[in-house]
PDB file of N, CA and C in Angstrom:
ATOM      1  N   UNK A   1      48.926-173.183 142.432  1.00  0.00           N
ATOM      2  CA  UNK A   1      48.811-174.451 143.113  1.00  0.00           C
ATOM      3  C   UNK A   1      47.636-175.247 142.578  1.00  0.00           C
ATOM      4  N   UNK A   2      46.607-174.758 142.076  1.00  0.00           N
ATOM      5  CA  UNK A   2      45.481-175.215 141.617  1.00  0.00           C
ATOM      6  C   UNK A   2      45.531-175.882 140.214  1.00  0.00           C
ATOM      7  N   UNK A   3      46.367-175.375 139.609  1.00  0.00           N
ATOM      8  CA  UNK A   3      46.758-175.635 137.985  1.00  0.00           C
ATOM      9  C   UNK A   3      47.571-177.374 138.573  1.00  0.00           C
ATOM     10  N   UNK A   4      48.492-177.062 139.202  1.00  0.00           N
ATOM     11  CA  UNK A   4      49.585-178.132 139.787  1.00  0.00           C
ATOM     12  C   UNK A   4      48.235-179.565 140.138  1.00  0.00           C
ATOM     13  N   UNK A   5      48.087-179.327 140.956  1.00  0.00           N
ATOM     14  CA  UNK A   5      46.085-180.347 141.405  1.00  0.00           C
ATOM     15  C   UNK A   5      45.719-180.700 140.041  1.00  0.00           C
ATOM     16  N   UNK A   6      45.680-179.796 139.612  1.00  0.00           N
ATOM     17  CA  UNK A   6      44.587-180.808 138.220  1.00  0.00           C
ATOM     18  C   UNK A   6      45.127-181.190 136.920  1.00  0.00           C
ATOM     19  N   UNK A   7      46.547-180.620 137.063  1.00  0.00           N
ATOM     20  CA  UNK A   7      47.603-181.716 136.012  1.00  0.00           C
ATOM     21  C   UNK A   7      47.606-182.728 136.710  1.00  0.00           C
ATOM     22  N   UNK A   8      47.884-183.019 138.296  1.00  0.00           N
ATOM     23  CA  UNK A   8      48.174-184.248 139.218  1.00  0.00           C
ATOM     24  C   UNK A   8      47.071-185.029 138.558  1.00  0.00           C
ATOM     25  N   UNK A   9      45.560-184.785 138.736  1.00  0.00           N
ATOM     26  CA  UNK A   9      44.616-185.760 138.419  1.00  0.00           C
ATOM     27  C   UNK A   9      44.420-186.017 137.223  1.00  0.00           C
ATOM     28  N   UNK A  10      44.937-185.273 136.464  1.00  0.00           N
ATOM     29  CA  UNK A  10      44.992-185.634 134.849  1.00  0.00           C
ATOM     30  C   UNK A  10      45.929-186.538 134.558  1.00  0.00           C
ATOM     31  N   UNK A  11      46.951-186.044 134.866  1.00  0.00           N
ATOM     32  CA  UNK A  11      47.959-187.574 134.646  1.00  0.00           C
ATOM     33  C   UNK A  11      47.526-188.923 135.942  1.00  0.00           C
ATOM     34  N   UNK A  12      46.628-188.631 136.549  1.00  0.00           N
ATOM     35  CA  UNK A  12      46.401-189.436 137.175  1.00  0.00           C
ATOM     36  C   UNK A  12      45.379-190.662 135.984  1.00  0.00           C
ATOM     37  N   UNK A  13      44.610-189.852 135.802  1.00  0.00           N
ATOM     38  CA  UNK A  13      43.103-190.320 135.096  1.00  0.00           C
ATOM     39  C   UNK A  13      43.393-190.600 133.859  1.00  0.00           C
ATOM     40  N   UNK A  14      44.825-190.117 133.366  1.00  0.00           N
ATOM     41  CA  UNK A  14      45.749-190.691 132.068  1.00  0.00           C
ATOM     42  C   UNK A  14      46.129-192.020 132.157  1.00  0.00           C
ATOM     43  N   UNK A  15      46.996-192.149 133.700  1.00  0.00           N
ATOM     44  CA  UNK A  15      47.990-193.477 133.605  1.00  0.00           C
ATOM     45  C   UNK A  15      46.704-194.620 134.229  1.00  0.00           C
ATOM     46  N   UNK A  16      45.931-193.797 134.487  1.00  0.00           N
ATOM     47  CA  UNK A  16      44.435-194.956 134.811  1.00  0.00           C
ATOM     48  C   UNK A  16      43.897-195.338 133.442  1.00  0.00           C
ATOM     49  N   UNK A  17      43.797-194.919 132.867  1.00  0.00           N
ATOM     50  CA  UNK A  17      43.331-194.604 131.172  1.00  0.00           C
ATOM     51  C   UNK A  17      44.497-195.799 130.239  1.00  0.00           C
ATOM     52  N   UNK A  18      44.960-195.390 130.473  1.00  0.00           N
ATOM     53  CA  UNK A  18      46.192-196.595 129.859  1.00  0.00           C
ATOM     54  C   UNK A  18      46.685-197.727 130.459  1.00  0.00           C
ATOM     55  N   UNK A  19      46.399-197.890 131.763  1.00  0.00           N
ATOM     56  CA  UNK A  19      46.328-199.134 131.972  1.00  0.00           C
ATOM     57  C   UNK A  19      45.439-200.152 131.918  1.00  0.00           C
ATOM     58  N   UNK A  20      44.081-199.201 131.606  1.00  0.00           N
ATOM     59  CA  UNK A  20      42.756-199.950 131.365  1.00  0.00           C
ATOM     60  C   UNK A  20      43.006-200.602 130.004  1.00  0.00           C
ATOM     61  N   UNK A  21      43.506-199.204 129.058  1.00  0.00           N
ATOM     62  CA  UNK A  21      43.611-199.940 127.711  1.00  0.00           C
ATOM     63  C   UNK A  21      44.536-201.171 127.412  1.00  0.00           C
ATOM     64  N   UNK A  22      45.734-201.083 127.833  1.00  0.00           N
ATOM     65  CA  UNK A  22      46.501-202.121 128.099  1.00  0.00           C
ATOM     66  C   UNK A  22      46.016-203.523 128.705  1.00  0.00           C
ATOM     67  N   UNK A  23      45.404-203.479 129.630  1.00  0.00           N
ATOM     68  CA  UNK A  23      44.846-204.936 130.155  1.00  0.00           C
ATOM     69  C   UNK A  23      43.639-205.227 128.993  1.00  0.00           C
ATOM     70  N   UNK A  24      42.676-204.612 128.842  1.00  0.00           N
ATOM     71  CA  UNK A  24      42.213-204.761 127.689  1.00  0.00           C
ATOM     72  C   UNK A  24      42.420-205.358 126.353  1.00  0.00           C
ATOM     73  N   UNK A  25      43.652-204.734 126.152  1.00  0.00           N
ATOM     74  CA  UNK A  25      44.456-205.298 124.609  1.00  0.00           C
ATOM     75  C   UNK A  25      45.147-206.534 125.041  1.00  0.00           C
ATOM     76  N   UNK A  26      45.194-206.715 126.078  1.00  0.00           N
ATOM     77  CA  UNK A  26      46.107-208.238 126.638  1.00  0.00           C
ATOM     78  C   UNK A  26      45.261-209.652 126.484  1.00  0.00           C
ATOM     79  N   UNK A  27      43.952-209.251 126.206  1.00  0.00           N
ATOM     80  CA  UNK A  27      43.022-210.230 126.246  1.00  0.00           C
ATOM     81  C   UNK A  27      43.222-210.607 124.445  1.00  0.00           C
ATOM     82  N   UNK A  28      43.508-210.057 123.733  1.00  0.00           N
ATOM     83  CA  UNK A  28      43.756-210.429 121.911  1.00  0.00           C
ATOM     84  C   UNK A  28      45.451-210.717 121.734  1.00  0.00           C
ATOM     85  N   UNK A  29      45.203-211.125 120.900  1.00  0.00           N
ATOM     86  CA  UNK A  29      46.510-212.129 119.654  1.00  0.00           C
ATOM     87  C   UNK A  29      47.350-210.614 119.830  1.00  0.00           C
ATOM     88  N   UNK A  30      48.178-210.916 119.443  1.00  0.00           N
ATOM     89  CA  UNK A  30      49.486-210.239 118.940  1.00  0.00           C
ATOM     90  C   UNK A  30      49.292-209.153 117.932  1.00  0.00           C
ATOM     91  N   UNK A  31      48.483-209.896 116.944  1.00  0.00           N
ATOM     92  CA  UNK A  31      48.449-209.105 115.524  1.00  0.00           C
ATOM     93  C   UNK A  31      47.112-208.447 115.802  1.00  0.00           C
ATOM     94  N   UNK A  32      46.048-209.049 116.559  1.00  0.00           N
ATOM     95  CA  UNK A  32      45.320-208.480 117.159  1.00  0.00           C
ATOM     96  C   UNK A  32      45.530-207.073 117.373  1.00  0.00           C
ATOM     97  N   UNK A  33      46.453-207.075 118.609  1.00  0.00           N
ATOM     98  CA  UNK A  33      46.556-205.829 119.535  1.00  0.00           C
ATOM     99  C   UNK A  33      47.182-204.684 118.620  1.00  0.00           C
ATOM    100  N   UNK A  34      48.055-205.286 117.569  1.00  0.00           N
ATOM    101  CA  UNK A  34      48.401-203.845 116.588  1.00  0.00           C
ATOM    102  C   UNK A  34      47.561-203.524 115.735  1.00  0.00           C
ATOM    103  N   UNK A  35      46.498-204.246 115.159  1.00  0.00           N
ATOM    104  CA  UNK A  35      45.488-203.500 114.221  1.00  0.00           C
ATOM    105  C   UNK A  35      44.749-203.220 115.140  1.00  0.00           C
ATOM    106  N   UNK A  36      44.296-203.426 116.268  1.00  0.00           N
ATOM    107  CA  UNK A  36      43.297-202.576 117.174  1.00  0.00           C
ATOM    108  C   UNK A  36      43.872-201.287 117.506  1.00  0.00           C
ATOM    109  N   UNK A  37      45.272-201.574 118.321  1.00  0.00           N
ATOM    110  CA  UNK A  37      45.911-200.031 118.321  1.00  0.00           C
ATOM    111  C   UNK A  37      46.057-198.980 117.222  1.00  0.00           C
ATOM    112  N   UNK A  38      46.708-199.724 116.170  1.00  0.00           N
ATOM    113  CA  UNK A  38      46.976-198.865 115.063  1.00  0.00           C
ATOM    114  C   UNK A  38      45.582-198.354 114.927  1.00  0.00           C
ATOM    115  N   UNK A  39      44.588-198.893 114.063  1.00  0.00           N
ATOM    116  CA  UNK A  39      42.996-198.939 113.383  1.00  0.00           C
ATOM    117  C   UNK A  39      42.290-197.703 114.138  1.00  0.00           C
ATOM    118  N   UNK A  40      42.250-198.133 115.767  1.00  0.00           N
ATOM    119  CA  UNK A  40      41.294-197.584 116.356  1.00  0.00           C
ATOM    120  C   UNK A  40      42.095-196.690 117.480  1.00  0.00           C
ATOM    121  N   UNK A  41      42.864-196.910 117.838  1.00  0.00           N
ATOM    122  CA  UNK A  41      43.879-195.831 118.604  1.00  0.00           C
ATOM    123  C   UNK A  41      44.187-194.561 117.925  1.00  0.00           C
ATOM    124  N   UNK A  42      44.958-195.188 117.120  1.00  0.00           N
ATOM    125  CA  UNK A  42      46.282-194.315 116.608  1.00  0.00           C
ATOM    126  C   UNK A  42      45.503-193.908 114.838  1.00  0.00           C
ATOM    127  N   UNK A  43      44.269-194.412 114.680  1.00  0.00           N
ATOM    128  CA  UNK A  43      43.862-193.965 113.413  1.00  0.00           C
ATOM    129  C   UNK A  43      44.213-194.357 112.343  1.00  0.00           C
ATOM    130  N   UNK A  44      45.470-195.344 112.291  1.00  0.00           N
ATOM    131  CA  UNK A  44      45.884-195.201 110.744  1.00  0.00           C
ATOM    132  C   UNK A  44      45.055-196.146 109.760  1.00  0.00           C
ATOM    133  N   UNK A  45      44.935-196.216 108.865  1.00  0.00           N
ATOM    134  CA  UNK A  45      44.176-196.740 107.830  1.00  0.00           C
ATOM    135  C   UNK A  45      44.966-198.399 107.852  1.00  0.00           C
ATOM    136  N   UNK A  46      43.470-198.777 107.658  1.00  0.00           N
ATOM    137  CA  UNK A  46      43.759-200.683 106.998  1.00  0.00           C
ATOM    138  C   UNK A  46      44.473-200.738 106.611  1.00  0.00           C
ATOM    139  N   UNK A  47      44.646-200.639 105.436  1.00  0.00           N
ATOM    140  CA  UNK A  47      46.024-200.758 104.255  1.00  0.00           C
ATOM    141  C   UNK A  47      46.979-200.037 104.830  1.00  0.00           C
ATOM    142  N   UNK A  48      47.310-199.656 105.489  1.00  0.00           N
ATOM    143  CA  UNK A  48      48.544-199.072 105.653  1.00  0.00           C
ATOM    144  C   UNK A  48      49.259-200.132 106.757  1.00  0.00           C
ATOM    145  N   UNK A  49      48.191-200.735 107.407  1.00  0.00           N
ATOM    146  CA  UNK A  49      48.019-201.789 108.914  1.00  0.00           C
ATOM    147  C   UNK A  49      48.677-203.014 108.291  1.00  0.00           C
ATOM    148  N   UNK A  50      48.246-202.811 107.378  1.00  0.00           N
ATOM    149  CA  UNK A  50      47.863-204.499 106.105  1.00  0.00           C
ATOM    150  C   UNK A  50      49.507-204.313 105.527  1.00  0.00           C
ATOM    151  N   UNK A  51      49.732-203.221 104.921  1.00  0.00           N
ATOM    152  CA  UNK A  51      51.499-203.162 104.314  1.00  0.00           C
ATOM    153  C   UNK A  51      52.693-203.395 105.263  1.00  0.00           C
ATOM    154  N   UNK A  52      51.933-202.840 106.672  1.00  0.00           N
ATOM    155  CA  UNK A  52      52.809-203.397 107.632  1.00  0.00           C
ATOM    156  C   UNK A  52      53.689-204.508 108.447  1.00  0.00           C
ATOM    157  N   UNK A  53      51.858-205.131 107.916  1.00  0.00           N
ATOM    158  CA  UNK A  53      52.084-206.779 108.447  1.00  0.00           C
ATOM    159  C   UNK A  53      52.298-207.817 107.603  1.00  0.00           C
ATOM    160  N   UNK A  54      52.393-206.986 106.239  1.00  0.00           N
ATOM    161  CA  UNK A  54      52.233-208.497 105.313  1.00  0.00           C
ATOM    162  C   UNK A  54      51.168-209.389 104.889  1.00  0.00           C
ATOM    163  N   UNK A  55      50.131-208.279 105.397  1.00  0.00           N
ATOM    164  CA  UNK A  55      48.855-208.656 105.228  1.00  0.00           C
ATOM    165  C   UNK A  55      47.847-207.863 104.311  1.00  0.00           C
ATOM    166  N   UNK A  56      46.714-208.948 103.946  1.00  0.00           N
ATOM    167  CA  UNK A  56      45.570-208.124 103.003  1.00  0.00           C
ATOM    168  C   UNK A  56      44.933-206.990 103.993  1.00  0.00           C
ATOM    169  N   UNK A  57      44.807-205.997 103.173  1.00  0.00           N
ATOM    170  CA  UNK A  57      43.537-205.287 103.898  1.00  0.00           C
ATOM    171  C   UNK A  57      42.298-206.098 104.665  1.00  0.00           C
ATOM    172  N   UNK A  58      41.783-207.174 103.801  1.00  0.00           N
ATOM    173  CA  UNK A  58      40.805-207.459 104.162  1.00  0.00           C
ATOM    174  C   UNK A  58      40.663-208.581 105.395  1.00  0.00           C
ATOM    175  N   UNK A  59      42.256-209.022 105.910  1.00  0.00           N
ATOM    176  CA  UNK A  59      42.787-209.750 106.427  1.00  0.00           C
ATOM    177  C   UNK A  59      42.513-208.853 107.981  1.00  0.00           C
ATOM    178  N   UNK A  60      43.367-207.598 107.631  1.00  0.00           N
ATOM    179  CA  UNK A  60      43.331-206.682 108.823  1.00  0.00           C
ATOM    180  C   UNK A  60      42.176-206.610 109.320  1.00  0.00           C
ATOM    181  N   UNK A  61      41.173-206.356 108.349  1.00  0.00           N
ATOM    182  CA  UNK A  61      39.537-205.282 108.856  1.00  0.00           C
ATOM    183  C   UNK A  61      38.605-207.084 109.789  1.00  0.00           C
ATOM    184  N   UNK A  62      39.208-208.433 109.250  1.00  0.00           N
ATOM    185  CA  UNK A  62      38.723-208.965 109.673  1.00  0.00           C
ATOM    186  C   UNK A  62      39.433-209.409 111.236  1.00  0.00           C
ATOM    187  N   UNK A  63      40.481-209.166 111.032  1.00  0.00           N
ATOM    188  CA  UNK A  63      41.293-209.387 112.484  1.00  0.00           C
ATOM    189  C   UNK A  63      40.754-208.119 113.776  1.00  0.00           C
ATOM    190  N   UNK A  64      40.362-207.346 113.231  1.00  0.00           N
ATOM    191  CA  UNK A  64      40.083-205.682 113.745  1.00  0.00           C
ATOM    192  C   UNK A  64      38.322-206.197 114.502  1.00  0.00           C
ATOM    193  N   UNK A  65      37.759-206.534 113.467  1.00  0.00           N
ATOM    194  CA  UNK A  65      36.295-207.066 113.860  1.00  0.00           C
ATOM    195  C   UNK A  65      36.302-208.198 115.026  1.00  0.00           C
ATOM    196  N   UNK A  66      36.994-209.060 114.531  1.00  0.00           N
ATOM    197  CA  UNK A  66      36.642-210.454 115.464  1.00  0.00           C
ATOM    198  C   UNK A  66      37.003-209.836 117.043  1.00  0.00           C
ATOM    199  N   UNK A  67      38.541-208.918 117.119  1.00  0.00           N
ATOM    200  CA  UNK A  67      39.289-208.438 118.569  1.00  0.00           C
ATOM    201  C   UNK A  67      38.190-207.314 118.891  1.00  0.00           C
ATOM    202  N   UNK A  68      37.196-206.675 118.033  1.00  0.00           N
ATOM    203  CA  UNK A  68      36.558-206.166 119.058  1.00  0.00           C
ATOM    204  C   UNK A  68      35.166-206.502 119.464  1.00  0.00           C
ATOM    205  N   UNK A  69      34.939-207.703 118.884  1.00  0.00           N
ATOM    206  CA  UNK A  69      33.598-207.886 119.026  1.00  0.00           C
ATOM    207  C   UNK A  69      34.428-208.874 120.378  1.00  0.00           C
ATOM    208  N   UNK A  70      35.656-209.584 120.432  1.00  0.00           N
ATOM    209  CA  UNK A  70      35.936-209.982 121.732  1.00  0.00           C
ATOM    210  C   UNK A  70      36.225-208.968 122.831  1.00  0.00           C
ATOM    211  N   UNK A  71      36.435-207.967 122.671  1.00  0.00           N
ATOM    212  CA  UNK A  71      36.832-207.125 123.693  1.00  0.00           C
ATOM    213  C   UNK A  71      34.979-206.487 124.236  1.00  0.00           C
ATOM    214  N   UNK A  72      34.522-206.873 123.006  1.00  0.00           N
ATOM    215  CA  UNK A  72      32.999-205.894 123.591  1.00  0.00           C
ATOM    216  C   UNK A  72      32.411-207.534 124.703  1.00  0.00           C
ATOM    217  N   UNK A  73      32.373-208.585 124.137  1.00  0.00           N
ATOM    218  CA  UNK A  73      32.134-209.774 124.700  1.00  0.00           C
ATOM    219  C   UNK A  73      32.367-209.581 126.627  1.00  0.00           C
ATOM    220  N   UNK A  74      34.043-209.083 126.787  1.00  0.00           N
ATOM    221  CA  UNK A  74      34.572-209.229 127.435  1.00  0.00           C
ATOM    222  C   UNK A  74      34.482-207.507 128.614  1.00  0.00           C
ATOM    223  N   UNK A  75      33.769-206.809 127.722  1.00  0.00           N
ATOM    224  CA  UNK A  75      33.441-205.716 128.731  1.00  0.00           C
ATOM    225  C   UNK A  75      32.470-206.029 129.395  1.00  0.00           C
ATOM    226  N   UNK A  76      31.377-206.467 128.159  1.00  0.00           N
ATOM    227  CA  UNK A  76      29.603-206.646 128.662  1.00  0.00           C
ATOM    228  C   UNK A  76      29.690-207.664 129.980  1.00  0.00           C
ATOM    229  N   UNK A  77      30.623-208.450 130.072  1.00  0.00           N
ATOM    230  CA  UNK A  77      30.668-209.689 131.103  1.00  0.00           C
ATOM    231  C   UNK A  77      31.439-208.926 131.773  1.00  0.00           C
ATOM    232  N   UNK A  78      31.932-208.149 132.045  1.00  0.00           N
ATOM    233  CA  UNK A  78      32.304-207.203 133.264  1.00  0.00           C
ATOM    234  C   UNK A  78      31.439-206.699 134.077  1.00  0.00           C
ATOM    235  N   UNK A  79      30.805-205.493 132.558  1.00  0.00           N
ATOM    236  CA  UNK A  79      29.536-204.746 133.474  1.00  0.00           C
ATOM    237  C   UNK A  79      29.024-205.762 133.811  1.00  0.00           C
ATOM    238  N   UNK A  80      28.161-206.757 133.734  1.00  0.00           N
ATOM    239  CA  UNK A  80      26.894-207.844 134.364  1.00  0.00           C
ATOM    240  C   UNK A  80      27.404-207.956 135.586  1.00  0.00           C
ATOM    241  N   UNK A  81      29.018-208.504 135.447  1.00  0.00           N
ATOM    242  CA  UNK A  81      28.991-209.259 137.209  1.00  0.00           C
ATOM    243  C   UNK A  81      29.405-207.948 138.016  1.00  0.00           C
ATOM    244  N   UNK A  82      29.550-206.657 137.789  1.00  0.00           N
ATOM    245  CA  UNK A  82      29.982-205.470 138.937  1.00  0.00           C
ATOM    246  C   UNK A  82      28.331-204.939 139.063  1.00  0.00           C
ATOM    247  N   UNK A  83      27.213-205.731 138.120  1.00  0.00           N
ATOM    248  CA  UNK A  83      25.530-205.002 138.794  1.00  0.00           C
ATOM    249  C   UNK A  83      25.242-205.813 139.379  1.00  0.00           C
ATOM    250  N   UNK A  84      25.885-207.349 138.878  1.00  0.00           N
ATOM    251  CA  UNK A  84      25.409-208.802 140.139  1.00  0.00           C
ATOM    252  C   UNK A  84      25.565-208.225 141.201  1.00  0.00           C
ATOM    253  N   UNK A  85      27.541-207.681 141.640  1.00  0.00           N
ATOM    254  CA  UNK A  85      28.000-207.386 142.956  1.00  0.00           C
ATOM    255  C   UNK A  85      27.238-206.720 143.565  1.00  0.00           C
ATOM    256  N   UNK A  86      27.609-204.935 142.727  1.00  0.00           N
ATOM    257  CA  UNK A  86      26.104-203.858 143.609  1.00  0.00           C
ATOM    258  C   UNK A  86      25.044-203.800 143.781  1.00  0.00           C
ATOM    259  N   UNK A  87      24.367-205.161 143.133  1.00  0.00           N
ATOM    260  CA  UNK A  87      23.114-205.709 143.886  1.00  0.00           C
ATOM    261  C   UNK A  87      23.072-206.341 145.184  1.00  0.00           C
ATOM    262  N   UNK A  88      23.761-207.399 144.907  1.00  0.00           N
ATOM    263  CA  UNK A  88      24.239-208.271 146.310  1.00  0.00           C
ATOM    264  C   UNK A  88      24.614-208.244 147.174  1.00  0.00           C
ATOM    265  N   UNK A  89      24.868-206.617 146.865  1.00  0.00           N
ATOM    266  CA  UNK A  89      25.328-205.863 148.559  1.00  0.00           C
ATOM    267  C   UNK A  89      24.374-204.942 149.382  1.00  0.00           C
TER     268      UNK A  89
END
């Protein structure tokens, strides 16, 4: 029964886990969200990202940079306003 409990919270803390990533990736472009997934998810190499799309390597690594320096933009302004909140309370 104990094994049963902590698969429950694992797939719990999974489908929590992936929906974070998902809203996350919703905030970038299209082509965005597959070189971030592919690149940094799923591992696969630039050029391979780049043969996919019809694109340069150097096309990818710059599409890869800009979506996460927006996604880091877009965390940091998360954390700030949830220490505003648990201050203000």
């Amino acid at each position: 029964m104990l094994n049963c409990i902590a698969t429950t919270s694992d797939t719990a803390a999974e489908a929590i886990g992936n929906t974070f990533v998902n809203d996350i990736l919703s905030l970038l472009s299209r082509k965005q969200r597959i070189v971030v997934f592919e690149t940094v998810i799923e591992d696969v190499p630039e050029r391979v990202v780049a043969d996919e799309l019809g694109l340069s390597q150097q096309a990818v690594h710059r599409l890869k940079i800009r979506a996460l320096k927006r996604l880091q933009l877009h965390l940091q302004i998360a954390y700030e306003l949830t220490q505003f909140t648990n201050k203000s309370i």
